[in-house]
PDB file of N, CA and C in Angstrom:
ATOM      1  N   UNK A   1      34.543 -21.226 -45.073  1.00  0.00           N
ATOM      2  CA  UNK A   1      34.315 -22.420 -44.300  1.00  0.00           C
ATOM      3  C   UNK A   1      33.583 -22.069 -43.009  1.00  0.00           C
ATOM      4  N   UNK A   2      32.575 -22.768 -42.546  1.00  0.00           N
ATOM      5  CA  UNK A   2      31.935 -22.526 -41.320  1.00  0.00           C
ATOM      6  C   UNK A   2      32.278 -23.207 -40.227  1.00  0.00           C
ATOM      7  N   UNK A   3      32.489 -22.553 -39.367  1.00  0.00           N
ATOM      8  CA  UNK A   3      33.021 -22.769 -37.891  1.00  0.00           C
ATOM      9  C   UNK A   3      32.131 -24.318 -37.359  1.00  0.00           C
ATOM     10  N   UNK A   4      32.694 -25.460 -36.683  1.00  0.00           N
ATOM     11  CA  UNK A   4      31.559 -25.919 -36.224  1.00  0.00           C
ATOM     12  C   UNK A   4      31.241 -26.183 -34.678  1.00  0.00           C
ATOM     13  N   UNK A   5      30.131 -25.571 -34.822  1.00  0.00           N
ATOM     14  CA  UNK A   5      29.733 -25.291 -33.207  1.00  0.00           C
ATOM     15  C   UNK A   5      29.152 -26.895 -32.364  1.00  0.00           C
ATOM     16  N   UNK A   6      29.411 -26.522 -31.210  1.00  0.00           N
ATOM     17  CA  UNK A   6      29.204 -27.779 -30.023  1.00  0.00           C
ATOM     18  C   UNK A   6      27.905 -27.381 -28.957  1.00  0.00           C
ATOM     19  N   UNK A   7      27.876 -27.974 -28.494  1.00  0.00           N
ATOM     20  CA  UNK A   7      26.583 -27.978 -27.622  1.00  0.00           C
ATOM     21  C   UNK A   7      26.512 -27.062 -26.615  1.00  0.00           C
ATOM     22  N   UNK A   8      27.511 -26.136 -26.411  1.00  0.00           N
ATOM     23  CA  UNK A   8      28.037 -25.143 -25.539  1.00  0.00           C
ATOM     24  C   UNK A   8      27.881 -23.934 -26.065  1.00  0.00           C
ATOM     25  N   UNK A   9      27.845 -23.862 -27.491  1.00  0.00           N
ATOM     26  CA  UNK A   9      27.261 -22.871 -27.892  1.00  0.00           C
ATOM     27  C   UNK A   9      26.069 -22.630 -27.881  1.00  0.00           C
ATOM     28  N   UNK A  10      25.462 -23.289 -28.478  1.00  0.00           N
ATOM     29  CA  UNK A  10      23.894 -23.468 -28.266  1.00  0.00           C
ATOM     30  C   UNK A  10      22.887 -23.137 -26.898  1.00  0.00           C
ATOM     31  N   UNK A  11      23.978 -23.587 -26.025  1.00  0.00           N
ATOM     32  CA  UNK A  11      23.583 -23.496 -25.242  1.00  0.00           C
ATOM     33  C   UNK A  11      23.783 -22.102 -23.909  1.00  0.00           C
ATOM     34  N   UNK A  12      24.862 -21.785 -24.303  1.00  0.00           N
ATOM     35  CA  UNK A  12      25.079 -19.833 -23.767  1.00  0.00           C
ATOM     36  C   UNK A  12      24.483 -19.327 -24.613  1.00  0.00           C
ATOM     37  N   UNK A  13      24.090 -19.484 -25.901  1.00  0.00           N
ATOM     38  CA  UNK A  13      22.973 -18.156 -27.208  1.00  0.00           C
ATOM     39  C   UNK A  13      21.087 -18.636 -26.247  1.00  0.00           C
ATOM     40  N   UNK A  14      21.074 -19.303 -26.090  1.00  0.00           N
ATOM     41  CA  UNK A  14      19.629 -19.970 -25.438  1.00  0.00           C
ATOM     42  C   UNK A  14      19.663 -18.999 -24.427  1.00  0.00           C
ATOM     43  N   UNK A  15      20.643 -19.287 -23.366  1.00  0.00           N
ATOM     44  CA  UNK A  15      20.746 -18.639 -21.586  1.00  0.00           C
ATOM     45  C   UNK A  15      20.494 -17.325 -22.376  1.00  0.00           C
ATOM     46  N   UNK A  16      21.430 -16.799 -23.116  1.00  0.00           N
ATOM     47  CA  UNK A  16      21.845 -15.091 -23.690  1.00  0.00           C
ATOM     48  C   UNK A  16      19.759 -14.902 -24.001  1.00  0.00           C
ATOM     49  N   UNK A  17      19.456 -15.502 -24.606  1.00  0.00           N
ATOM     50  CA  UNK A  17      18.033 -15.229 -25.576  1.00  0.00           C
ATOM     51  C   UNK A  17      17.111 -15.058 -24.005  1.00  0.00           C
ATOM     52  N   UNK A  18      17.031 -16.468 -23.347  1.00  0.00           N
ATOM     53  CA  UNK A  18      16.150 -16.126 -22.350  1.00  0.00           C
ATOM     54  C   UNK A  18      16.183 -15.185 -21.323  1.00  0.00           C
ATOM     55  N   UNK A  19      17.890 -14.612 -21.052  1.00  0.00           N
ATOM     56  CA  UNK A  19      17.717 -13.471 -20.294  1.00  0.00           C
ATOM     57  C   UNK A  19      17.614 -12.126 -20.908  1.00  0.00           C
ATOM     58  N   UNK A  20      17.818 -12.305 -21.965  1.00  0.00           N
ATOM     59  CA  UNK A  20      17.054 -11.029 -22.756  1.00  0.00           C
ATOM     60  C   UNK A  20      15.406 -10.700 -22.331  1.00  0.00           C
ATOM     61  N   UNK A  21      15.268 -11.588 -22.656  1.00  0.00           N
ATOM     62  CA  UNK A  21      13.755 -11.773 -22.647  1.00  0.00           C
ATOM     63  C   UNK A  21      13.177 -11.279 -21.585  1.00  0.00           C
ATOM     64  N   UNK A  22      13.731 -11.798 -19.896  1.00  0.00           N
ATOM     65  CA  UNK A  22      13.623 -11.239 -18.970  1.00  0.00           C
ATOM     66  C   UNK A  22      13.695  -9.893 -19.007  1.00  0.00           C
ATOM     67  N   UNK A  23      15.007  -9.285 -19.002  1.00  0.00           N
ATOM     68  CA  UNK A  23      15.396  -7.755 -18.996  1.00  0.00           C
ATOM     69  C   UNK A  23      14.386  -6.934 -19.973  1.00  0.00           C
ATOM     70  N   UNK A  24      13.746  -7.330 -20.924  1.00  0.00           N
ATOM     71  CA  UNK A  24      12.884  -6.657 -21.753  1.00  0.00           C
ATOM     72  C   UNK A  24      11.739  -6.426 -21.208  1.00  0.00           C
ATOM     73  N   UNK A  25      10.792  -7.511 -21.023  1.00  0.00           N
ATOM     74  CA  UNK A  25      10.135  -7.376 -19.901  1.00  0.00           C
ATOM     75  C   UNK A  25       9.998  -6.790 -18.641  1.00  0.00           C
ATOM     76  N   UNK A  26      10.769  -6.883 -17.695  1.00  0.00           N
ATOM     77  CA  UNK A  26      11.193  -6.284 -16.720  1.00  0.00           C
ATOM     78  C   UNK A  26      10.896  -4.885 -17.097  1.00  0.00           C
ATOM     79  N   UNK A  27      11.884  -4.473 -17.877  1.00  0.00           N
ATOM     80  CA  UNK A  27      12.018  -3.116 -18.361  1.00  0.00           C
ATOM     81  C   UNK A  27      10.747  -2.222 -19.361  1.00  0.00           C
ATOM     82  N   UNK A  28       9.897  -2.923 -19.328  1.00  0.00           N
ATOM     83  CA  UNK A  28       8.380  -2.865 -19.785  1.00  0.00           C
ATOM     84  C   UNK A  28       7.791  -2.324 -18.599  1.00  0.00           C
ATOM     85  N   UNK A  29       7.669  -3.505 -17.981  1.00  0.00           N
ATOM     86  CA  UNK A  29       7.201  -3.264 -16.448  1.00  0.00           C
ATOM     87  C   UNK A  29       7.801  -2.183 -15.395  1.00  0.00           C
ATOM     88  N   UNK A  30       8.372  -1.863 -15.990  1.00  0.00           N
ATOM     89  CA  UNK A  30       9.031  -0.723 -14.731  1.00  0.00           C
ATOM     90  C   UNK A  30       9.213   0.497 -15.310  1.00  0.00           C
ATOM     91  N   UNK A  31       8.563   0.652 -16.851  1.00  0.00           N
ATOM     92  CA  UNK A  31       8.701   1.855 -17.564  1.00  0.00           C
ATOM     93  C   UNK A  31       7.352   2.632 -16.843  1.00  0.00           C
ATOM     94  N   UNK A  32       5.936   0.869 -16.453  1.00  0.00           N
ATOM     95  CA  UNK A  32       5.092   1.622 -15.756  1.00  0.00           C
ATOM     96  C   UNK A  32       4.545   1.573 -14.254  1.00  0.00           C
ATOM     97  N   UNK A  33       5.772   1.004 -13.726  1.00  0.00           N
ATOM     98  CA  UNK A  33       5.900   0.876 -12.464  1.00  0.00           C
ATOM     99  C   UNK A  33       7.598   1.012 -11.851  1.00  0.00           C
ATOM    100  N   UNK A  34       7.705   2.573 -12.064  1.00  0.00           N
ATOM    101  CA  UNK A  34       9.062   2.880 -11.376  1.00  0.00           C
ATOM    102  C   UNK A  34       9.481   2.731 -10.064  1.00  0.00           C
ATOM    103  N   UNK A  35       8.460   2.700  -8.934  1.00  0.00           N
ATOM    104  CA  UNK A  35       8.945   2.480  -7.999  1.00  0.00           C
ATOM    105  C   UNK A  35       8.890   1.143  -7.353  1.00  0.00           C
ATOM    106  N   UNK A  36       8.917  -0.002  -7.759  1.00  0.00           N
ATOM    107  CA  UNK A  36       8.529  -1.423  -7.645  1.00  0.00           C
ATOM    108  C   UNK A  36      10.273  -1.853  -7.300  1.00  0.00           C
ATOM    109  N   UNK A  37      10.817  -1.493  -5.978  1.00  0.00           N
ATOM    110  CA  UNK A  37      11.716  -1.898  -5.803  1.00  0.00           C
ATOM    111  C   UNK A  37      12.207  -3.502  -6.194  1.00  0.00           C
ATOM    112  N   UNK A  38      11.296  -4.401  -5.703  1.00  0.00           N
ATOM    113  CA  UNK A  38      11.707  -5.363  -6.271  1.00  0.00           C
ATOM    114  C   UNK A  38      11.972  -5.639  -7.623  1.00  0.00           C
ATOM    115  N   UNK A  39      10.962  -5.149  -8.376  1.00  0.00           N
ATOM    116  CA  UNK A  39      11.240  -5.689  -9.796  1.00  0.00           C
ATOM    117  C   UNK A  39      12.938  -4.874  -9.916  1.00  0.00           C
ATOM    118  N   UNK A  40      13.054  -3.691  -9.662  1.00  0.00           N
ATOM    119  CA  UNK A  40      14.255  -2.897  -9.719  1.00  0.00           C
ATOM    120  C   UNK A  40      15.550  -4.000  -9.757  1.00  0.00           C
ATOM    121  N   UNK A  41      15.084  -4.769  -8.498  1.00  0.00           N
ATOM    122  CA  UNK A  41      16.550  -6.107  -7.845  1.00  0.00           C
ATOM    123  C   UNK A  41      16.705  -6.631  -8.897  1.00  0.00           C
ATOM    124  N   UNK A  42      15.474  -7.018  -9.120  1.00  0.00           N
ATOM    125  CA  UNK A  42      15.548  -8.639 -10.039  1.00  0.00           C
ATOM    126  C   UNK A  42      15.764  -8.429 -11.858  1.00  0.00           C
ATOM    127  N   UNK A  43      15.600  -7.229 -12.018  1.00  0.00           N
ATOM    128  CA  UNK A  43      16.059  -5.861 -13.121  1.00  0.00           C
ATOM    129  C   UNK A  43      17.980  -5.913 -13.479  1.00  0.00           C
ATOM    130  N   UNK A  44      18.588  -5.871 -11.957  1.00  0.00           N
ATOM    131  CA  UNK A  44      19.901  -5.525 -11.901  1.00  0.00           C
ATOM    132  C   UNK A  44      20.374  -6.854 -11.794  1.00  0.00           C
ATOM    133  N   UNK A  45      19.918  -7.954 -10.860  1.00  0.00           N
ATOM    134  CA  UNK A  45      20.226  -9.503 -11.448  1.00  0.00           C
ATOM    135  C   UNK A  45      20.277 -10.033 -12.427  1.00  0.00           C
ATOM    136  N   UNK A  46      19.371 -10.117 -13.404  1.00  0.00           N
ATOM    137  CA  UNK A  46      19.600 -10.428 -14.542  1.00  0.00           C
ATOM    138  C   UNK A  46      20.649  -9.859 -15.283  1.00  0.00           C
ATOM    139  N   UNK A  47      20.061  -8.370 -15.354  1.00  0.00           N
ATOM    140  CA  UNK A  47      21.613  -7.307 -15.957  1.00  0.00           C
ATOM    141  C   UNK A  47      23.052  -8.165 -15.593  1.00  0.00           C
ATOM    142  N   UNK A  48      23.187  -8.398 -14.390  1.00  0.00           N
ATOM    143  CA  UNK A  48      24.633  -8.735 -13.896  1.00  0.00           C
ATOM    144  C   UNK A  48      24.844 -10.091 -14.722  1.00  0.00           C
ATOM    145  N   UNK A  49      23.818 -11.014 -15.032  1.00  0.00           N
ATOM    146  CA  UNK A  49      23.868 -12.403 -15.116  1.00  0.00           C
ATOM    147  C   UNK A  49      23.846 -12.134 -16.773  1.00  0.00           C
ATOM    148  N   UNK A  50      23.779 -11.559 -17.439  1.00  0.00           N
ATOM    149  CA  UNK A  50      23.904 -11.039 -18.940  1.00  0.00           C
ATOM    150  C   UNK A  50      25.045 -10.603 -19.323  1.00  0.00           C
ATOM    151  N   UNK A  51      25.653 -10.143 -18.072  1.00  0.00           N
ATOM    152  CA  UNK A  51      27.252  -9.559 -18.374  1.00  0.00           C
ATOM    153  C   UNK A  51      27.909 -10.808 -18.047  1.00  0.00           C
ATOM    154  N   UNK A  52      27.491 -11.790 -17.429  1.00  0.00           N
ATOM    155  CA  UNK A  52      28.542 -12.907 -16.976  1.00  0.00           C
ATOM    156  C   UNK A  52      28.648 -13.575 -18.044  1.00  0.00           C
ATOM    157  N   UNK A  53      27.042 -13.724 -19.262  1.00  0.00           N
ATOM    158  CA  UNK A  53      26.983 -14.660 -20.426  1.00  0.00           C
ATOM    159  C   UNK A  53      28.116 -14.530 -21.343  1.00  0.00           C
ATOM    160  N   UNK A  54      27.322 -12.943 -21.575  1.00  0.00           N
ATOM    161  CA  UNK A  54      28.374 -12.100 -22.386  1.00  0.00           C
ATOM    162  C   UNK A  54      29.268 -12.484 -22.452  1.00  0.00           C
ATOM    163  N   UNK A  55      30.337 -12.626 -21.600  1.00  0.00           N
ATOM    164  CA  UNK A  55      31.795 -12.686 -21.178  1.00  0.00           C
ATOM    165  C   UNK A  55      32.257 -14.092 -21.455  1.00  0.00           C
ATOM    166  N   UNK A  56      31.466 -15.007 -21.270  1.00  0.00           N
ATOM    167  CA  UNK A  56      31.694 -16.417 -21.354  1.00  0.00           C
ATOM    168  C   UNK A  56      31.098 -16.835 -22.939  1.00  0.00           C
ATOM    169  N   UNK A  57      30.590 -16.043 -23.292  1.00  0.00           N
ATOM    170  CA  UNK A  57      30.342 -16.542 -24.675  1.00  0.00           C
ATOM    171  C   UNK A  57      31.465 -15.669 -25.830  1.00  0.00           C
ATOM    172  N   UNK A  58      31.898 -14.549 -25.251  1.00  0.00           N
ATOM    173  CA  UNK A  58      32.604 -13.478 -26.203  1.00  0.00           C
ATOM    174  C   UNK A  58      33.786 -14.258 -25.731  1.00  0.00           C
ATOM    175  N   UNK A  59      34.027 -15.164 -25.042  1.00  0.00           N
ATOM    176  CA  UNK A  59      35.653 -15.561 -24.753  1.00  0.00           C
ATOM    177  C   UNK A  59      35.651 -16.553 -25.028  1.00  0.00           C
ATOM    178  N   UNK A  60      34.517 -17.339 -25.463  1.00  0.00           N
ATOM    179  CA  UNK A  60      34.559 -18.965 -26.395  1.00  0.00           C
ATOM    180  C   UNK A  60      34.133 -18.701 -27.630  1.00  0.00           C
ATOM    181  N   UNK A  61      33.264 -18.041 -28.274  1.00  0.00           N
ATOM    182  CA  UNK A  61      32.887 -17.992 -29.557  1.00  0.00           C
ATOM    183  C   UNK A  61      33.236 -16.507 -30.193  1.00  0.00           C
ATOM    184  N   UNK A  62      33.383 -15.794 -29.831  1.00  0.00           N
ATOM    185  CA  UNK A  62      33.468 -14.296 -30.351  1.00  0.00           C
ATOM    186  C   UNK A  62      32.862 -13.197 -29.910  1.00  0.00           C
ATOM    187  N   UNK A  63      32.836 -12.228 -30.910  1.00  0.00           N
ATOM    188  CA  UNK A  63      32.022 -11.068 -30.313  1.00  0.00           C
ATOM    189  C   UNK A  63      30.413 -11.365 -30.612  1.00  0.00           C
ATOM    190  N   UNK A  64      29.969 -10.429 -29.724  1.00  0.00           N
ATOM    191  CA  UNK A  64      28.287 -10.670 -30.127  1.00  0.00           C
ATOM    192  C   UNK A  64      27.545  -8.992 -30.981  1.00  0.00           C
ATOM    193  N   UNK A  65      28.181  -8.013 -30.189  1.00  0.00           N
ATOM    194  CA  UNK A  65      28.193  -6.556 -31.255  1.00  0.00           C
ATOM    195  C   UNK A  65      29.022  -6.204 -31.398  1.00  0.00           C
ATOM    196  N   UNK A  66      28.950  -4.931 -32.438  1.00  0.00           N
ATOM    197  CA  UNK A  66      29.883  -4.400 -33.008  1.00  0.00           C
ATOM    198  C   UNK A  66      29.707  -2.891 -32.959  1.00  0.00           C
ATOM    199  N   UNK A  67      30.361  -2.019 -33.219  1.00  0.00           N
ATOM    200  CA  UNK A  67      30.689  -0.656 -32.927  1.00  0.00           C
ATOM    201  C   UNK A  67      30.941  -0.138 -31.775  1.00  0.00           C
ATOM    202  N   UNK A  68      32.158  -0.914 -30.712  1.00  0.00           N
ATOM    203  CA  UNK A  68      32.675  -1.001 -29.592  1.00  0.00           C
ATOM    204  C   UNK A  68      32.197  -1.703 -28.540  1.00  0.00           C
ATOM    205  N   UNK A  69      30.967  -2.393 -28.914  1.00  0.00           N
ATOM    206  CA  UNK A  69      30.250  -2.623 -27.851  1.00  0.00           C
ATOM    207  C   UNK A  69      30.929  -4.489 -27.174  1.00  0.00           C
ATOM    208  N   UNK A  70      31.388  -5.005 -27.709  1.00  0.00           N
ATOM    209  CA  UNK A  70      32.303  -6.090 -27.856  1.00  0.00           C
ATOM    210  C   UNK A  70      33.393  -5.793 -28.017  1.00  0.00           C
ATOM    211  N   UNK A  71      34.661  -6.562 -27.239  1.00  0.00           N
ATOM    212  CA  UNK A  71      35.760  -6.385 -27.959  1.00  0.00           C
ATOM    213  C   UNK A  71      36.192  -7.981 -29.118  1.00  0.00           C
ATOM    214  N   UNK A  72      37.026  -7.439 -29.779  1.00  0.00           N
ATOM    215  CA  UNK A  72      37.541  -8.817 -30.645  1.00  0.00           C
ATOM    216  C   UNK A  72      38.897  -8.884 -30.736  1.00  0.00           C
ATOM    217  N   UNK A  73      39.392 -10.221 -30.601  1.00  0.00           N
ATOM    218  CA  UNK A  73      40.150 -10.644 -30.955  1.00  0.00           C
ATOM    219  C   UNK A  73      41.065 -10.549 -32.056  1.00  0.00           C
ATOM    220  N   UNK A  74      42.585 -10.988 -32.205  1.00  0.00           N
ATOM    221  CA  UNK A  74      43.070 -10.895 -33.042  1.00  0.00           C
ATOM    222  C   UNK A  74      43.091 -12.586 -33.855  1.00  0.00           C
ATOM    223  N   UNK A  75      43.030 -12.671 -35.300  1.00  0.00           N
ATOM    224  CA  UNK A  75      42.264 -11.940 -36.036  1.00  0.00           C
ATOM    225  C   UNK A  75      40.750 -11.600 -35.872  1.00  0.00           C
ATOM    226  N   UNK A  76      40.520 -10.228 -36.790  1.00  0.00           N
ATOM    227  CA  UNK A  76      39.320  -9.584 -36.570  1.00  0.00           C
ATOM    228  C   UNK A  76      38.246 -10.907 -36.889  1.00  0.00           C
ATOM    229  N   UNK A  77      37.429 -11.409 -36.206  1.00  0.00           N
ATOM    230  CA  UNK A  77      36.246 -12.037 -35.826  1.00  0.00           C
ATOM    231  C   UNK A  77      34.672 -12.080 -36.384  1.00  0.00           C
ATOM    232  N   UNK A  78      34.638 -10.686 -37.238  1.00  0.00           N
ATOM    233  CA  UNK A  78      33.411 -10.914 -37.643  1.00  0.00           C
ATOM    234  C   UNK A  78      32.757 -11.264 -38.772  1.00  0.00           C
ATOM    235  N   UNK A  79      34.203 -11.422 -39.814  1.00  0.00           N
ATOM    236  CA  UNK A  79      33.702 -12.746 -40.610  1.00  0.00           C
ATOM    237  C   UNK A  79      33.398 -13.833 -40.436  1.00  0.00           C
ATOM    238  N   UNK A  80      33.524 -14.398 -39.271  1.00  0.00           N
ATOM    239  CA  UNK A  80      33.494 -15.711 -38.805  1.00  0.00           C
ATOM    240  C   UNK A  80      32.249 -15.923 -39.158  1.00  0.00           C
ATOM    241  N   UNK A  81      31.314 -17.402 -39.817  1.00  0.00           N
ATOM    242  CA  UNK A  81      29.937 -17.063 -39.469  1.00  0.00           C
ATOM    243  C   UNK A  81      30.188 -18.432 -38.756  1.00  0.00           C
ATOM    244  N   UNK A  82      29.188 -19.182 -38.246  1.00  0.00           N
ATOM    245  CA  UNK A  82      27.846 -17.971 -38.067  1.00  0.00           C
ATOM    246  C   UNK A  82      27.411 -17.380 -37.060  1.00  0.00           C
ATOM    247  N   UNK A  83      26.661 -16.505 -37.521  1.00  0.00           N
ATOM    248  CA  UNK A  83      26.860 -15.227 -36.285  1.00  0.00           C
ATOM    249  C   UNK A  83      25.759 -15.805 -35.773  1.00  0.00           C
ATOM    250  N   UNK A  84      25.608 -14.780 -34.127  1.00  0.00           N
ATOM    251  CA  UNK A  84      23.964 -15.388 -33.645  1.00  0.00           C
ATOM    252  C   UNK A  84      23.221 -15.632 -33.964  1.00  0.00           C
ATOM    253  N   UNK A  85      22.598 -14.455 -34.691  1.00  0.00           N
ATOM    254  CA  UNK A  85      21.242 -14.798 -35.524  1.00  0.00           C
ATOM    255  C   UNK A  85      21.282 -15.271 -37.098  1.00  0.00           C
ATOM    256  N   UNK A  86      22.117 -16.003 -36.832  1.00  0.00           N
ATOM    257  CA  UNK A  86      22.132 -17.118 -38.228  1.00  0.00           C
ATOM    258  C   UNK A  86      21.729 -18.514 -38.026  1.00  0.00           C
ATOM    259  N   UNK A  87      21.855 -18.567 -36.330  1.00  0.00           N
ATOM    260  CA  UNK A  87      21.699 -20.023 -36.270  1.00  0.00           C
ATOM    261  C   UNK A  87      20.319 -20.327 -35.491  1.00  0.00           C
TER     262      UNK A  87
END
């Protein structure tokens, strides 16, 4: 049976996707510009604001990885679908 998701989900996997996106970038940019303090800030902002998603999405919907990198709940969670990139 599939879980059914609300508009709150949708909507922390979106925030989660677009600050990826940032940090990837970023981290492009600073592979060829290491000393660009600013980008550095705005590098560790996002980072911080990815751990806040994280946290708010792994404590309403589940884990997001697996092989420690998430913790889960009891019961184990990752049958649940659907997973992120299912939807």
């Amino acid at each position: 049976m599939t879980k059914q998701l609300d508009a709150d989900y949708y909507k922390l996997l979106h925030a989660l996707q677009a600050v990826d996106f940032v940090l990837v970038e970023l981290n492009l940019y600073l592979d060829t510009h290491p000393n660009d303090s600013k980008a550095i800030e705005q590098y560790n902002t996002f980072a911080k604001k990815r751990k806040e998603l994280v946290q708010q999405y792994e404590t309403a919907y589940g884990p997001l990885m697996h092989f420690g990198h998430s913790y889960s709940r009891h019961p184990w969670e990752w049958k649940e679908a659907p997973w992120p990139w299912q939807v």
